[in-house]
Protein backbone atom coordinates (compact mmCIF):
# COMPACT_ATOMS: atom_id res chain seq x y z
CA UNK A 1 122.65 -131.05 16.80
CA UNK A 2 123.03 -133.66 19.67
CA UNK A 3 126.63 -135.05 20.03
CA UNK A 4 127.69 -137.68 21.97
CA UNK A 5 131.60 -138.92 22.49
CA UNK A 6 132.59 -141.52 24.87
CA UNK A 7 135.71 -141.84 27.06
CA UNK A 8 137.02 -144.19 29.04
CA UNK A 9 139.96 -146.86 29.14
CA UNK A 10 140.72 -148.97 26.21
CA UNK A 11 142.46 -151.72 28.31
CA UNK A 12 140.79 -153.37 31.18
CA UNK A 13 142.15 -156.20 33.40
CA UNK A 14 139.92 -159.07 33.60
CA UNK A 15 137.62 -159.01 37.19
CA UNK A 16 138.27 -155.40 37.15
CA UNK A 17 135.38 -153.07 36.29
CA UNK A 18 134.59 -151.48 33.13
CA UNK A 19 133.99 -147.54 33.24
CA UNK A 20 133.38 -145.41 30.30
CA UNK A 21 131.30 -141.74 30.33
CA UNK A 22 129.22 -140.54 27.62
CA UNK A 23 129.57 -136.71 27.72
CA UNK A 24 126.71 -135.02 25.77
CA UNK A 25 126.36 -132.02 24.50
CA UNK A 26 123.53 -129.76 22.01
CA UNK A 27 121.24 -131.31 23.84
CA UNK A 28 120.41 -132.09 27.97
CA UNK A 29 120.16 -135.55 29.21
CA UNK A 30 117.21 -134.22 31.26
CA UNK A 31 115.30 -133.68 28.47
CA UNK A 32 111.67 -135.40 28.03
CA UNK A 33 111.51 -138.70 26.75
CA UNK A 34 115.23 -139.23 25.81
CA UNK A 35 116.66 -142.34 26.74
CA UNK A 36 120.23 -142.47 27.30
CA UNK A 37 121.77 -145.95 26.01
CA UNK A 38 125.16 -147.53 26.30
CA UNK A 39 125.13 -150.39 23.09
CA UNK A 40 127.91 -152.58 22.36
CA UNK A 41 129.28 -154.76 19.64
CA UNK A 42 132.02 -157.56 20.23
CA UNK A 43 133.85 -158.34 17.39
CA UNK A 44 132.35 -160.41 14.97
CA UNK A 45 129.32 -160.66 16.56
CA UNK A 46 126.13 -157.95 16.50
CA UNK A 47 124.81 -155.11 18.75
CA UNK A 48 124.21 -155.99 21.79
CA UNK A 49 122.02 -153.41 24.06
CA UNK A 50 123.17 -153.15 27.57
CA UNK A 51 121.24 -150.38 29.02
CA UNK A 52 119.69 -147.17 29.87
CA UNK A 53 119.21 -144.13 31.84
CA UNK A 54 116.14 -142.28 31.09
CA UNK A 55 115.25 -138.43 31.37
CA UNK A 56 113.84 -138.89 34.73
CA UNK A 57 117.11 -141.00 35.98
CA UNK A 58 115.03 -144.35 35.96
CA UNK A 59 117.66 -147.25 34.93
CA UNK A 60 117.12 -150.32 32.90
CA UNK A 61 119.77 -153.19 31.96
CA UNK A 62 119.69 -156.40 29.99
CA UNK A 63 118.73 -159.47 32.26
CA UNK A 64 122.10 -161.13 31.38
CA UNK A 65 124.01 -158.57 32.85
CA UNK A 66 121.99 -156.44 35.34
CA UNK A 67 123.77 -158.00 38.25
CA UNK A 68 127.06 -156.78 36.57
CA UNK A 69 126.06 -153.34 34.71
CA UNK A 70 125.70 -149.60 36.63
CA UNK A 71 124.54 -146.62 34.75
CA UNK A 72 124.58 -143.23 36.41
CA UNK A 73 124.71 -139.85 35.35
CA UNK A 74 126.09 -136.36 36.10
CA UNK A 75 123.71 -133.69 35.40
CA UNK A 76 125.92 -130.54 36.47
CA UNK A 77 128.47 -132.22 33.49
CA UNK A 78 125.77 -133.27 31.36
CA UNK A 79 127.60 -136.62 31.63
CA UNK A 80 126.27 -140.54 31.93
CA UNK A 81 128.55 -143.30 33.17
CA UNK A 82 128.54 -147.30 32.12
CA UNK A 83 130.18 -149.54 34.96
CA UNK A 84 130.54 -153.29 34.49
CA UNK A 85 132.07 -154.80 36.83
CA UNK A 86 134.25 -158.43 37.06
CA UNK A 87 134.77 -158.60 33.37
CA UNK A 88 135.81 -161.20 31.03
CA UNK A 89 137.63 -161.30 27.92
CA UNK A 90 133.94 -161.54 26.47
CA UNK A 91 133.12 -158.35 27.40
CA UNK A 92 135.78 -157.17 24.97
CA UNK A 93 133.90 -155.21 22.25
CA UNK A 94 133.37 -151.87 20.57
CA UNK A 95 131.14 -149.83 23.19
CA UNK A 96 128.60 -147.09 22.07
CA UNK A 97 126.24 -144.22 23.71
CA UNK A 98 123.31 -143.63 21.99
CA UNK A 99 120.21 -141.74 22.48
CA UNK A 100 117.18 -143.46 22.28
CA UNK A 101 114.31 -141.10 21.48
CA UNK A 102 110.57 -142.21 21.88
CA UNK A 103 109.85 -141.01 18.28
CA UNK A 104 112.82 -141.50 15.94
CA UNK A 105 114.77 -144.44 18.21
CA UNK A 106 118.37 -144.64 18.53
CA UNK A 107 118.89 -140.85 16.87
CA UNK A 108 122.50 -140.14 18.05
CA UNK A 109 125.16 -142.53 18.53
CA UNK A 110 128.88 -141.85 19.85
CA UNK A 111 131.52 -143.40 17.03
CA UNK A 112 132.03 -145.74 19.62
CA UNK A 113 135.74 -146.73 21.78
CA UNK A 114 137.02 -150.09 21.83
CA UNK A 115 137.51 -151.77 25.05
CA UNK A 116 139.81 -155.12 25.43
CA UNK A 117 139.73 -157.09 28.56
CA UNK A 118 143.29 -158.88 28.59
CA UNK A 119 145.58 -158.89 31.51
């Protein structure tokens, strides 16, 4: 059974940068076709998908915040990192990793940590 749990500060200052890790574990994020996905949901509003790292560490963001949004990983840990930088009180939101699988889709999800950006 794949488990995901994110971790990361709840509180961020606004034009500071977001970082939150995904540690995973029953499962490696090397595996074949598994696409490791950070998701997020402000409040009131739905999912919004941000971006991946894939098996092969291949990245892919959301055009409206590529120029902001970093996803690495940590192989040795097992470990993949979200970094958005110079955020905004609208990047405030519930924030998710999620596997993406090419068969079943977004299999595994994190329960998710909320991040405000207040000063």
């Amino acid at each position: 059974q794949v488990q995901l749990q994110e971790s990361g500060p709840g509180l961020v200052k606004p034009s500071q940068t977001l970082s939150l890790t995904c540690t995973v574990s029953g499962g490696s994020i090397t595996s074949n076709y598994n696409y490791w996905t950070w998701i997020r949901q402000p409040p009131g509003k739905g999912l919004e998908w941000i971006g991946y790292i894939a098996y092969s560490g291949s990245t892919h963001y959301t055009p409206s915040l590529k120029s902001r949004t970093y996803i690495s990983r940590d192989t040795s840990k097992n470990q993949f990192t979200l970094q958005l930088s110079s955020v905004t009180p609208e990047d405030t939101a519930v924030y998710y990793c999620t596997r993406d699988s090419l068969a079943l889709g977004l299999d595994y999800w994190g329960q998710g940590t909320q991040v405000t950006v207040s000063s």
